[in-house]
PDB file of N, CA and C in Angstrom:
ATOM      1  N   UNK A   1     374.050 145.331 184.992  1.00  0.00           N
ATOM      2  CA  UNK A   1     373.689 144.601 183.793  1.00  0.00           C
ATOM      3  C   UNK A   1     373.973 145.500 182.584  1.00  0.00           C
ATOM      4  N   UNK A   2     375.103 145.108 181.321  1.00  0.00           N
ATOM      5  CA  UNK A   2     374.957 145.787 180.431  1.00  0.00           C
ATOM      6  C   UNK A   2     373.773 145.972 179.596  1.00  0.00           C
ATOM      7  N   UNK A   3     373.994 146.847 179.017  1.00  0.00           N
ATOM      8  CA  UNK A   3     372.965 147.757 177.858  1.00  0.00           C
ATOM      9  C   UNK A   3     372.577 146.318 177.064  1.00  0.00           C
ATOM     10  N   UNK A   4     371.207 146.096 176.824  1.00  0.00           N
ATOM     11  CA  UNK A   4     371.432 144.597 175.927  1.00  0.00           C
ATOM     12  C   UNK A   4     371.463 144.813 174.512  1.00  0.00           C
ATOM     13  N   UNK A   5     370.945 146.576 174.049  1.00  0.00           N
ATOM     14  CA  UNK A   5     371.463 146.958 172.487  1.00  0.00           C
ATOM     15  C   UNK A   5     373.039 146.819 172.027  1.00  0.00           C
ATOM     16  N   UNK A   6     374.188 146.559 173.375  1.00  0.00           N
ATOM     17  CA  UNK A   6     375.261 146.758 172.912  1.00  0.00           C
ATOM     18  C   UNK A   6     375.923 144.765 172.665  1.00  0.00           C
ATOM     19  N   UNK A   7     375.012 144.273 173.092  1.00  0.00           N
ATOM     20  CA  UNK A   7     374.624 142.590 172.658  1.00  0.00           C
ATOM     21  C   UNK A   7     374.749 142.077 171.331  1.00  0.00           C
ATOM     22  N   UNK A   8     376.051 141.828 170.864  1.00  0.00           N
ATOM     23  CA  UNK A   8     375.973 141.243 169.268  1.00  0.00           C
ATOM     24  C   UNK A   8     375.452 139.488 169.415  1.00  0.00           C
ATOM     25  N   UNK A   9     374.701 139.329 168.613  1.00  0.00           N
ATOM     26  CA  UNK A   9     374.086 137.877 168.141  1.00  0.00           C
ATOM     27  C   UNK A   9     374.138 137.906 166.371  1.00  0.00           C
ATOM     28  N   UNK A  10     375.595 136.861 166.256  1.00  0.00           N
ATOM     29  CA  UNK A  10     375.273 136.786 164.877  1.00  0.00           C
ATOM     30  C   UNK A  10     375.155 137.859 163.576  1.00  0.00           C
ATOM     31  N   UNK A  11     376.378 138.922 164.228  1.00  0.00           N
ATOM     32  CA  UNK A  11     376.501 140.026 163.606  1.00  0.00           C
ATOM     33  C   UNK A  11     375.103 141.082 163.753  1.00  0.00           C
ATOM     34  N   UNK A  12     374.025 140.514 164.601  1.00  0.00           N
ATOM     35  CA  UNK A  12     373.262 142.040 164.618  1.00  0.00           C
ATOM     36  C   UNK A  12     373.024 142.089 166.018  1.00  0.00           C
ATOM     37  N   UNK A  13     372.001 143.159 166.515  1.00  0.00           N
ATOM     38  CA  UNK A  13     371.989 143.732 167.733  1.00  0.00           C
ATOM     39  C   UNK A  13     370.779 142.502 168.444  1.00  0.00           C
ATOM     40  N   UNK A  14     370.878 142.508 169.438  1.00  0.00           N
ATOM     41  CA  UNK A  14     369.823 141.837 169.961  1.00  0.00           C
ATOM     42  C   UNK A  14     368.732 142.755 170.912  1.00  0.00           C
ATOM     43  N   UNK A  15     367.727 142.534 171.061  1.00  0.00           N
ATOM     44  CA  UNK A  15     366.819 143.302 171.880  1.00  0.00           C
ATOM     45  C   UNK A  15     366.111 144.951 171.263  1.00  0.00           C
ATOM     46  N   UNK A  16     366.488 145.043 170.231  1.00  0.00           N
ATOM     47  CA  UNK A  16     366.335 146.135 168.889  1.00  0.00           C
ATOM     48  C   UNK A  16     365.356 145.347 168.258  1.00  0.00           C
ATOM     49  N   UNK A  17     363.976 146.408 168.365  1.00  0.00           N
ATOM     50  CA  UNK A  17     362.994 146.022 167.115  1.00  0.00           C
ATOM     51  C   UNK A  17     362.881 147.332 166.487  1.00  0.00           C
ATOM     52  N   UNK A  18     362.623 146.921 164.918  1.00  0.00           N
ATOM     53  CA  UNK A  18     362.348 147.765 164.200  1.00  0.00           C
ATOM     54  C   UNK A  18     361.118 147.736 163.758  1.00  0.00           C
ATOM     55  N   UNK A  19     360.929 148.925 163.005  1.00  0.00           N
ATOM     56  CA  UNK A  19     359.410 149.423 162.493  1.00  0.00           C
ATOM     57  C   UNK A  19     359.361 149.350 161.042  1.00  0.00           C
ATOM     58  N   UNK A  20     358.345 148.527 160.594  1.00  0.00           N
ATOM     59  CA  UNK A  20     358.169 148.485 159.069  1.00  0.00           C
ATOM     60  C   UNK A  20     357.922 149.943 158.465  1.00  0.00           C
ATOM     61  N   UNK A  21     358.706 150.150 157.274  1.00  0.00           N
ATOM     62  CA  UNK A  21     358.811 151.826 156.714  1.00  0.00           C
ATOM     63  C   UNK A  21     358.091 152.491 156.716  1.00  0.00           C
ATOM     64  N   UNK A  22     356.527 151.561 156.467  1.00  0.00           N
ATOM     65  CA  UNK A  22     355.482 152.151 156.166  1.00  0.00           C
ATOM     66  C   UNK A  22     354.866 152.770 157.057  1.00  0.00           C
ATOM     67  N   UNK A  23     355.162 152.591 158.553  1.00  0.00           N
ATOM     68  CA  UNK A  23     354.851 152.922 159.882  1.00  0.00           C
ATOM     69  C   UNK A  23     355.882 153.713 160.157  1.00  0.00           C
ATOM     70  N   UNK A  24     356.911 153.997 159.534  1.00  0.00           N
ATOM     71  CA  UNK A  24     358.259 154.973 160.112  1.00  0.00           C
ATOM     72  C   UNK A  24     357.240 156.528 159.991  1.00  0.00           C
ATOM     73  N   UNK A  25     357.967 157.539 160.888  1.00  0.00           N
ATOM     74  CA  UNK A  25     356.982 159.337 160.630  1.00  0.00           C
ATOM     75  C   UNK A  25     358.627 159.950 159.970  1.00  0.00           C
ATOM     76  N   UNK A  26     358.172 160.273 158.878  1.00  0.00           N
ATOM     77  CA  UNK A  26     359.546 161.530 158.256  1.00  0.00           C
ATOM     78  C   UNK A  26     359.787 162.596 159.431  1.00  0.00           C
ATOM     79  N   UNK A  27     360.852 162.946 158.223  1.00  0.00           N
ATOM     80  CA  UNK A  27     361.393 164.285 159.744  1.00  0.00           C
ATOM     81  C   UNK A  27     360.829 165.156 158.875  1.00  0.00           C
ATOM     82  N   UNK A  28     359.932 166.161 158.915  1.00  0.00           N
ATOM     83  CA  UNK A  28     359.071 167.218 157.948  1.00  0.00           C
ATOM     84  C   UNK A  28     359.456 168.539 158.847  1.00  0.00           C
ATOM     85  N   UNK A  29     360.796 169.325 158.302  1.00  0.00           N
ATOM     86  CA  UNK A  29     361.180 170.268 158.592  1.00  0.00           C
ATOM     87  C   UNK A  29     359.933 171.789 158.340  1.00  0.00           C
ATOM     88  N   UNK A  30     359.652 172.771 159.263  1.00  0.00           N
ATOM     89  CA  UNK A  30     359.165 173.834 158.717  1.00  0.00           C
ATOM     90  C   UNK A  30     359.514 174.561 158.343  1.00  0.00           C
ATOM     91  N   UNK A  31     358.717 175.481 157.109  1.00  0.00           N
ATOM     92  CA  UNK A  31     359.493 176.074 156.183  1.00  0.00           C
ATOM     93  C   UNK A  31     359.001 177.866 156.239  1.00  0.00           C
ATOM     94  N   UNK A  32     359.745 178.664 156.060  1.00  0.00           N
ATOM     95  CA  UNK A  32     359.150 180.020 155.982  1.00  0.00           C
ATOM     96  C   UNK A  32     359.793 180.909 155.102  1.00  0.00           C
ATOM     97  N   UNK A  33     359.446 181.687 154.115  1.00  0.00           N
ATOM     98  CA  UNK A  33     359.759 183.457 154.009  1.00  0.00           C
ATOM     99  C   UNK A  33     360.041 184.681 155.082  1.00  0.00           C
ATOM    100  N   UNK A  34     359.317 184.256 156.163  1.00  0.00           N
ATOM    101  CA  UNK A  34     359.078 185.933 157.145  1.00  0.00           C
ATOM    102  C   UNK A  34     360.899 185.475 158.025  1.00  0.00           C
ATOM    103  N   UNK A  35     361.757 186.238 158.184  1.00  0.00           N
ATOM    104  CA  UNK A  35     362.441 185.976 159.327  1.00  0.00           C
ATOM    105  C   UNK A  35     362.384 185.706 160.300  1.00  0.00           C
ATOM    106  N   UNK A  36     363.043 184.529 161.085  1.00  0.00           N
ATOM    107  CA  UNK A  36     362.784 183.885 161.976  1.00  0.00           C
ATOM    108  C   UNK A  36     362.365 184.924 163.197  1.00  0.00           C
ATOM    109  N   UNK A  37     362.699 186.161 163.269  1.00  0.00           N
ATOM    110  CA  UNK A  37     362.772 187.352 164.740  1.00  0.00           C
ATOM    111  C   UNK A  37     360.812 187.607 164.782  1.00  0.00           C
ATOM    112  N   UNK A  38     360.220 187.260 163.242  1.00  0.00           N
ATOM    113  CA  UNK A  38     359.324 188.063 163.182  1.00  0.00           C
ATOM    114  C   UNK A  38     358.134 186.743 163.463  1.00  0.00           C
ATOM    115  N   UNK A  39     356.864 187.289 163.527  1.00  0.00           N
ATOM    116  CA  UNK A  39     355.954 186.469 163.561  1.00  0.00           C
ATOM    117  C   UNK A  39     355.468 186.565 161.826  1.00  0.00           C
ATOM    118  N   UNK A  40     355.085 184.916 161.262  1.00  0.00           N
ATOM    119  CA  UNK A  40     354.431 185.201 160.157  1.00  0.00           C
ATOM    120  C   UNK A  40     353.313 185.488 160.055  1.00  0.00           C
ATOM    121  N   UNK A  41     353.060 185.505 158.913  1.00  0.00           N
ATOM    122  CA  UNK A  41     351.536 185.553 158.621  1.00  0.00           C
ATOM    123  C   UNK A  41     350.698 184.294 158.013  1.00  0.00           C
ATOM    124  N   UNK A  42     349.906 183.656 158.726  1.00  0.00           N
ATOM    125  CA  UNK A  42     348.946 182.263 158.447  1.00  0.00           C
ATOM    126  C   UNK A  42     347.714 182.955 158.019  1.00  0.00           C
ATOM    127  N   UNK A  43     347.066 181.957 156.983  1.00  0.00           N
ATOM    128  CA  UNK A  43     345.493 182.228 156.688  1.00  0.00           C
ATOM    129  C   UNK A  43     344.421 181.436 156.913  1.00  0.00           C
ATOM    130  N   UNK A  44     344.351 182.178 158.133  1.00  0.00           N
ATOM    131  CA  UNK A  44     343.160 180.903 158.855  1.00  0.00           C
ATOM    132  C   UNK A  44     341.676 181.397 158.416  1.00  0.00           C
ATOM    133  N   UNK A  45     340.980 180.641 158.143  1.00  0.00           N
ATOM    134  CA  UNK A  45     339.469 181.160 157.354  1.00  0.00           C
ATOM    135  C   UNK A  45     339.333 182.395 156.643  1.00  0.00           C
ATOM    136  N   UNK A  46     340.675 182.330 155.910  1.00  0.00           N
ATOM    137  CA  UNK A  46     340.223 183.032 154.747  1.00  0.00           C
ATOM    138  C   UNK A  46     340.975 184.974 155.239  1.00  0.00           C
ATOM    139  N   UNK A  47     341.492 184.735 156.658  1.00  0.00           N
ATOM    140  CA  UNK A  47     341.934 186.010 157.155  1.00  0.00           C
ATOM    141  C   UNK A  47     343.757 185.759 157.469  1.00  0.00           C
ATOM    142  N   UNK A  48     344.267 186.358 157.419  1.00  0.00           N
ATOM    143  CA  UNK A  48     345.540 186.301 157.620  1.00  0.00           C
ATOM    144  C   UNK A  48     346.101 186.583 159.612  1.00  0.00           C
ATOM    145  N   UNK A  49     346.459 185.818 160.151  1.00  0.00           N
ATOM    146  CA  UNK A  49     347.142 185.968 161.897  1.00  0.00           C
ATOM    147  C   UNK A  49     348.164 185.507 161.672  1.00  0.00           C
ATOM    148  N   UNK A  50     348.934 186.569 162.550  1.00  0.00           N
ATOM    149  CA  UNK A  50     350.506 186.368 162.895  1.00  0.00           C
ATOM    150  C   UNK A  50     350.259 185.320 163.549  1.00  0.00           C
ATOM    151  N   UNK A  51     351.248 184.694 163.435  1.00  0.00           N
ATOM    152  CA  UNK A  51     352.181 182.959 164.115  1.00  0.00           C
ATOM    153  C   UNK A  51     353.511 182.869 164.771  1.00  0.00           C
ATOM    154  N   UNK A  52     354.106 182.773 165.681  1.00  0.00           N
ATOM    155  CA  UNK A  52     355.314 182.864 166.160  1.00  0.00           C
ATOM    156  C   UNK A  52     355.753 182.160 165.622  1.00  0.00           C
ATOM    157  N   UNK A  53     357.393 182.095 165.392  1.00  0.00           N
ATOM    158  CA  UNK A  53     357.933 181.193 164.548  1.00  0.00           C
ATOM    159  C   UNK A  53     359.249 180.461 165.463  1.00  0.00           C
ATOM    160  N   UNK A  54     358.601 180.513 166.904  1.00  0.00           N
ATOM    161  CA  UNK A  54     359.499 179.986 168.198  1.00  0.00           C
ATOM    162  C   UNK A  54     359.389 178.730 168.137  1.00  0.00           C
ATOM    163  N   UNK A  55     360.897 178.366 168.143  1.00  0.00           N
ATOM    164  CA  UNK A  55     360.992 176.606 168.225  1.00  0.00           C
ATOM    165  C   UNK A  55     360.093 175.970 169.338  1.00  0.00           C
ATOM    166  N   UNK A  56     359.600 174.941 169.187  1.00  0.00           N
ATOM    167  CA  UNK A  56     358.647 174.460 169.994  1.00  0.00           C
ATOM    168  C   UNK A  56     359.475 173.267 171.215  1.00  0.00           C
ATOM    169  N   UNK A  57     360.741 172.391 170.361  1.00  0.00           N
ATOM    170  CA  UNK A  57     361.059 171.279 170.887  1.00  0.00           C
ATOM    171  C   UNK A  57     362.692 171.360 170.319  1.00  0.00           C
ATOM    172  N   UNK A  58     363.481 170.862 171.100  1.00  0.00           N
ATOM    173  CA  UNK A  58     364.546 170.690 170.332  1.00  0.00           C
ATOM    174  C   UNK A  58     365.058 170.130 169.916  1.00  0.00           C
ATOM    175  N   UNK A  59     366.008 170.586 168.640  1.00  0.00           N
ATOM    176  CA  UNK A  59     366.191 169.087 167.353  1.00  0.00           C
ATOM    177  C   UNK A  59     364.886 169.583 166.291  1.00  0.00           C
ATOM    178  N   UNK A  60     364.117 170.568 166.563  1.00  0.00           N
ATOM    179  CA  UNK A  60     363.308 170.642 165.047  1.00  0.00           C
ATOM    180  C   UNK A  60     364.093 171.276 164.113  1.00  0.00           C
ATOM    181  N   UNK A  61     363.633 171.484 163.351  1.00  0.00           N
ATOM    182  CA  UNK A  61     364.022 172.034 161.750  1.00  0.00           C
ATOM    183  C   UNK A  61     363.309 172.894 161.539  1.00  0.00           C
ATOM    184  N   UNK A  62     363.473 174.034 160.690  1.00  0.00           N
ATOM    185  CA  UNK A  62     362.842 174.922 159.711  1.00  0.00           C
ATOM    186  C   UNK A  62     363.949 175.558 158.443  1.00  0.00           C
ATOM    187  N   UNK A  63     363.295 175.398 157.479  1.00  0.00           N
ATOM    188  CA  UNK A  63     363.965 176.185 156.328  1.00  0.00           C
ATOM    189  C   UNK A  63     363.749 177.606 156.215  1.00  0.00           C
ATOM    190  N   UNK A  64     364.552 178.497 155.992  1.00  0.00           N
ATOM    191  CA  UNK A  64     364.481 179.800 156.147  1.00  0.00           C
ATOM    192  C   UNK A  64     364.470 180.364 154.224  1.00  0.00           C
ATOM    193  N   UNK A  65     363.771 180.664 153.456  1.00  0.00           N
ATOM    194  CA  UNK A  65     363.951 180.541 151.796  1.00  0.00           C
ATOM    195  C   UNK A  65     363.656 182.068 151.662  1.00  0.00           C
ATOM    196  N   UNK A  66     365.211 182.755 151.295  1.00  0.00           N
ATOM    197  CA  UNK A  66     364.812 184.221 150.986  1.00  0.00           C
ATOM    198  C   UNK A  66     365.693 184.063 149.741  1.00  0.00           C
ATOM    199  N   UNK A  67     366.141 185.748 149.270  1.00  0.00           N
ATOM    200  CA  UNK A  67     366.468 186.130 147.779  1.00  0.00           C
ATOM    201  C   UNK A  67     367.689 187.145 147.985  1.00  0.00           C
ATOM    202  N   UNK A  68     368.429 186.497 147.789  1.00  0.00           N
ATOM    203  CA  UNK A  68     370.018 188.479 148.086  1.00  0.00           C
ATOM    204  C   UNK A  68     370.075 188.425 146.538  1.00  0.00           C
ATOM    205  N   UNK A  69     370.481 189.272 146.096  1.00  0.00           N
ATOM    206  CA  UNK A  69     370.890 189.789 144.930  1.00  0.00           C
ATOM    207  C   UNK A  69     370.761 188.817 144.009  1.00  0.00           C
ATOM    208  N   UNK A  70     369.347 188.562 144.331  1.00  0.00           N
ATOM    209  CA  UNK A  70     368.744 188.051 143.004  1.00  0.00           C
ATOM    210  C   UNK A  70     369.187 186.689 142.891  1.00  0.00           C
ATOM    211  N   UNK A  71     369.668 186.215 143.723  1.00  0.00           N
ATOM    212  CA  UNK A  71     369.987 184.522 144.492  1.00  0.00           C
ATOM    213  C   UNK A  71     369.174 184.226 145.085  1.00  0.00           C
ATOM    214  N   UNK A  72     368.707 182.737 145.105  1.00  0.00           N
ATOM    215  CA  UNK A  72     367.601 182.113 145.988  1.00  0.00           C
ATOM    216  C   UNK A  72     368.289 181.643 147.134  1.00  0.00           C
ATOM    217  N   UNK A  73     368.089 181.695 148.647  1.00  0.00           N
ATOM    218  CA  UNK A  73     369.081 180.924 149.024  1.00  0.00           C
ATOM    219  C   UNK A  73     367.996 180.135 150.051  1.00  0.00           C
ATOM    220  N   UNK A  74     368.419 178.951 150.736  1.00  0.00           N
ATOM    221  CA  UNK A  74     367.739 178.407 151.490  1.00  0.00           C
ATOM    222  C   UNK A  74     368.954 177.954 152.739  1.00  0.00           C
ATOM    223  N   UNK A  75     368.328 178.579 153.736  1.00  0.00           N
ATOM    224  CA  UNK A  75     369.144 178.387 155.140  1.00  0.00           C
ATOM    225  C   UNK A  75     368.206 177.694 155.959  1.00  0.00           C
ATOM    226  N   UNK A  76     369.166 176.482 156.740  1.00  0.00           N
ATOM    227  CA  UNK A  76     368.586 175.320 157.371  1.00  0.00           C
ATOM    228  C   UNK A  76     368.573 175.747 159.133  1.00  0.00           C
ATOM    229  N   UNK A  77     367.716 176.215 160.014  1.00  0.00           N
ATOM    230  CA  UNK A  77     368.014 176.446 161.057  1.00  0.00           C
ATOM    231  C   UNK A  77     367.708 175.000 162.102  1.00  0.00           C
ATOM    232  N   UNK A  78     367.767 174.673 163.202  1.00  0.00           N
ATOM    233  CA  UNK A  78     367.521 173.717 164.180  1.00  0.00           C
ATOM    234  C   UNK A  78     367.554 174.261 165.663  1.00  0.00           C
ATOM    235  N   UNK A  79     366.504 173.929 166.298  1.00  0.00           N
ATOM    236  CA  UNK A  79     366.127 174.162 167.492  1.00  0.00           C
ATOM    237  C   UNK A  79     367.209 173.848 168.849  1.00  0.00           C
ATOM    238  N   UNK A  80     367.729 174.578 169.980  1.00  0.00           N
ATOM    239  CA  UNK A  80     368.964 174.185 170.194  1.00  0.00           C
ATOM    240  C   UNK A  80     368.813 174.877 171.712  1.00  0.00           C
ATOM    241  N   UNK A  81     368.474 174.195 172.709  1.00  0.00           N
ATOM    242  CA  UNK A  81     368.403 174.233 174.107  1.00  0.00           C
ATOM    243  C   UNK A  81     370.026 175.259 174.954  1.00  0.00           C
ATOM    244  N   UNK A  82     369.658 176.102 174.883  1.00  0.00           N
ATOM    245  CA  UNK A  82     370.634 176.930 175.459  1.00  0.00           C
ATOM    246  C   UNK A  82     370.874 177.240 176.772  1.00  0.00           C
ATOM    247  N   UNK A  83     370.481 176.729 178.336  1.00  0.00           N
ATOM    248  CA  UNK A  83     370.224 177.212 179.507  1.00  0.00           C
ATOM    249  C   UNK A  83     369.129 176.892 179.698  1.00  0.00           C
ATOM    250  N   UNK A  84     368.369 176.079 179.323  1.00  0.00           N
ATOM    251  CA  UNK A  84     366.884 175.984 179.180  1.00  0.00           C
ATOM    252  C   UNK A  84     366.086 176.636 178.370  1.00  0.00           C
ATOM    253  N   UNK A  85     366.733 177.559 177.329  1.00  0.00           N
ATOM    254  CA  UNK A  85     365.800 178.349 176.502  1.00  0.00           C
ATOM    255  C   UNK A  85     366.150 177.811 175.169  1.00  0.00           C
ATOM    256  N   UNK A  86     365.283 178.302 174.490  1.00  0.00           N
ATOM    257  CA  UNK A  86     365.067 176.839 172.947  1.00  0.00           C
ATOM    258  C   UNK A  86     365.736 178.753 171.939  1.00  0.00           C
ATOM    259  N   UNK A  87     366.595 178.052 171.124  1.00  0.00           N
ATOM    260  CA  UNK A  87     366.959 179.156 170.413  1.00  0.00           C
ATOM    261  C   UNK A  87     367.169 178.683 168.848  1.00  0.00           C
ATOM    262  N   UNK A  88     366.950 179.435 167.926  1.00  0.00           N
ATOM    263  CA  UNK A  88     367.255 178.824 166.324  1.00  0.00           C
ATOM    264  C   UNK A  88     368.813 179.231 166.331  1.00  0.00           C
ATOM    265  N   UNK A  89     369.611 177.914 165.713  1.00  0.00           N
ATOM    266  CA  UNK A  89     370.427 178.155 165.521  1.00  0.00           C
ATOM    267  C   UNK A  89     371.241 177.667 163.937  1.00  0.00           C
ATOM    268  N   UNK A  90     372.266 177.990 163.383  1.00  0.00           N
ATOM    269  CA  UNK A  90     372.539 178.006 161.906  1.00  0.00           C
ATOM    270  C   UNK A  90     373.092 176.921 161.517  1.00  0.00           C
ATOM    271  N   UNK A  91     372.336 175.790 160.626  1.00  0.00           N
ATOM    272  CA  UNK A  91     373.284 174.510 160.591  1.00  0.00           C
ATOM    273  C   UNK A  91     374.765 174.951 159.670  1.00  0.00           C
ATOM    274  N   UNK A  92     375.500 174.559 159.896  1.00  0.00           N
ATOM    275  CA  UNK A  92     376.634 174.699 158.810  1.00  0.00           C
ATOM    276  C   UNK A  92     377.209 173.588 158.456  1.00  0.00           C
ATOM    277  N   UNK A  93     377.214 173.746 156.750  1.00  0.00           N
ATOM    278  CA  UNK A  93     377.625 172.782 155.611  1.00  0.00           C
ATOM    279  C   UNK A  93     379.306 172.771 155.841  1.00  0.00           C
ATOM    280  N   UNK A  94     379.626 171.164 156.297  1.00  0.00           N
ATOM    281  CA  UNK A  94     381.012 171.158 156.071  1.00  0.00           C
ATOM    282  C   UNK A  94     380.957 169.808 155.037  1.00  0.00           C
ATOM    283  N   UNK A  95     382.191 170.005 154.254  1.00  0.00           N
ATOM    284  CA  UNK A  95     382.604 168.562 153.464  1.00  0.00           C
ATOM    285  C   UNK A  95     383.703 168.113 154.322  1.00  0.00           C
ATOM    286  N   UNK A  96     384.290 168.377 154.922  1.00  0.00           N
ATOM    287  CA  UNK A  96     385.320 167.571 155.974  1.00  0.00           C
ATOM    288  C   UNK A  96     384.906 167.331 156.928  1.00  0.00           C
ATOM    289  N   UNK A  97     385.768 166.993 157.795  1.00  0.00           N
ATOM    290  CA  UNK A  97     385.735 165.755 159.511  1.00  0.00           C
ATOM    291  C   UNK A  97     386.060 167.624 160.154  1.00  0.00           C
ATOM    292  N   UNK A  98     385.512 167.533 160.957  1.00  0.00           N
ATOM    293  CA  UNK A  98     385.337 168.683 161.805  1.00  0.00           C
ATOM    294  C   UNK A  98     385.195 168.082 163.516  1.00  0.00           C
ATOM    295  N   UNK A  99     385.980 168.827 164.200  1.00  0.00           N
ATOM    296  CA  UNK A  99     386.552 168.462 165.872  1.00  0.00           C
ATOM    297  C   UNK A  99     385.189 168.755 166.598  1.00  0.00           C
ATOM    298  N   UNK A 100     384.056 168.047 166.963  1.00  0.00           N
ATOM    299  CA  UNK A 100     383.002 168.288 167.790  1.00  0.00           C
ATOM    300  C   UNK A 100     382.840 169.564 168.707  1.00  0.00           C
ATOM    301  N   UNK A 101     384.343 169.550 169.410  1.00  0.00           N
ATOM    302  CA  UNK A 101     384.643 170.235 170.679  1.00  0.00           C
ATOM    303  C   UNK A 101     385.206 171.999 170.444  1.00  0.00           C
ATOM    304  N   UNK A 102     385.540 171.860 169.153  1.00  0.00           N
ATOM    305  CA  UNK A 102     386.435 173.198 168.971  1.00  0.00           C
ATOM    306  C   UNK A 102     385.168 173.782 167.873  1.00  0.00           C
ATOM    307  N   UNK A 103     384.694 172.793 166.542  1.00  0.00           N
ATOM    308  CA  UNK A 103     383.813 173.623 165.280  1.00  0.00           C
ATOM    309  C   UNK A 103     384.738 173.746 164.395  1.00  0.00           C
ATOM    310  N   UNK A 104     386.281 173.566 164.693  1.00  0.00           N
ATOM    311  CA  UNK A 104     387.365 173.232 163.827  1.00  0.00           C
ATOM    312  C   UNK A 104     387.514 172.639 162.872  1.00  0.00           C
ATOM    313  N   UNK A 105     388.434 172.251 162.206  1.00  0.00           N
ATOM    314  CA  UNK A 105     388.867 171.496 161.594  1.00  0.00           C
ATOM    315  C   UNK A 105     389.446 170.293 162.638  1.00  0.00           C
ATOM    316  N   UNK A 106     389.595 168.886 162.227  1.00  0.00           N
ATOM    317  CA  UNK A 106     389.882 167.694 163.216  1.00  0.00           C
ATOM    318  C   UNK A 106     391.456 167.716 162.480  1.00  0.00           C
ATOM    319  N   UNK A 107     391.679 167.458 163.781  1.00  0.00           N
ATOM    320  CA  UNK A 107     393.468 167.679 163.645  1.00  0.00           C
ATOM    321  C   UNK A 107     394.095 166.532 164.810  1.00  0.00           C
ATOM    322  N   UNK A 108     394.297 165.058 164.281  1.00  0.00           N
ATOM    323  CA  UNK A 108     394.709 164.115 164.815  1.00  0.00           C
ATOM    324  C   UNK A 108     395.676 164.175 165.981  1.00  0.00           C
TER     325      UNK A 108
END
């Protein structure tokens, strides 16, 4: 039996419900100063404990917000299943069509 999401009725999908917006959950990336290698520092009642800053699930987010030469920069990392081990890895900004398989450039 095919997939019944791949079911057109009338130009839309059939068997697809959606969720009113107001019930949608954002994607709320976490954000830090300390480098990802290090544990931060949280202030729980008023005292400061280190926190690991180990991806929990993969596909999360965290923003990484430091300063080089007096530049702000903000680097986007994402959680990324390697062998079974969850590792941060570096999103990278392309403006072109890029080859999935190579990280290339797409070359018809």
């Amino acid at each position: 039996m095919p997939d019944p999401r791949e079911t057109l009725a009338h130009g839309t999908l059939t068997h697809v419900y959606t969720k009113p917006l107001s019930e949608v959950v954002g994607l709320y990336p976490r954000s830090t100063k300390t480098p990802l290698n290090e544990n931060r520092l949280v202030r729980v009642e008023g005292l400061f404990q280190p926190q690991s800053q180990d991806p929990i699930a993969e596909g999360e987010m965290i923003v990484l917000f430091s300063e080089e030469f007096g530049v702000k920069i903000a680097q986007i990392f994402v959680a990324v299943d390697i062998s079974g081990t969850l590792e941060w890895k570096t999103i990278q900004h392309r403006t072109g069509i890029s080859n999935s398989q190579t990280g290339g450039p797409w070359n018809p």
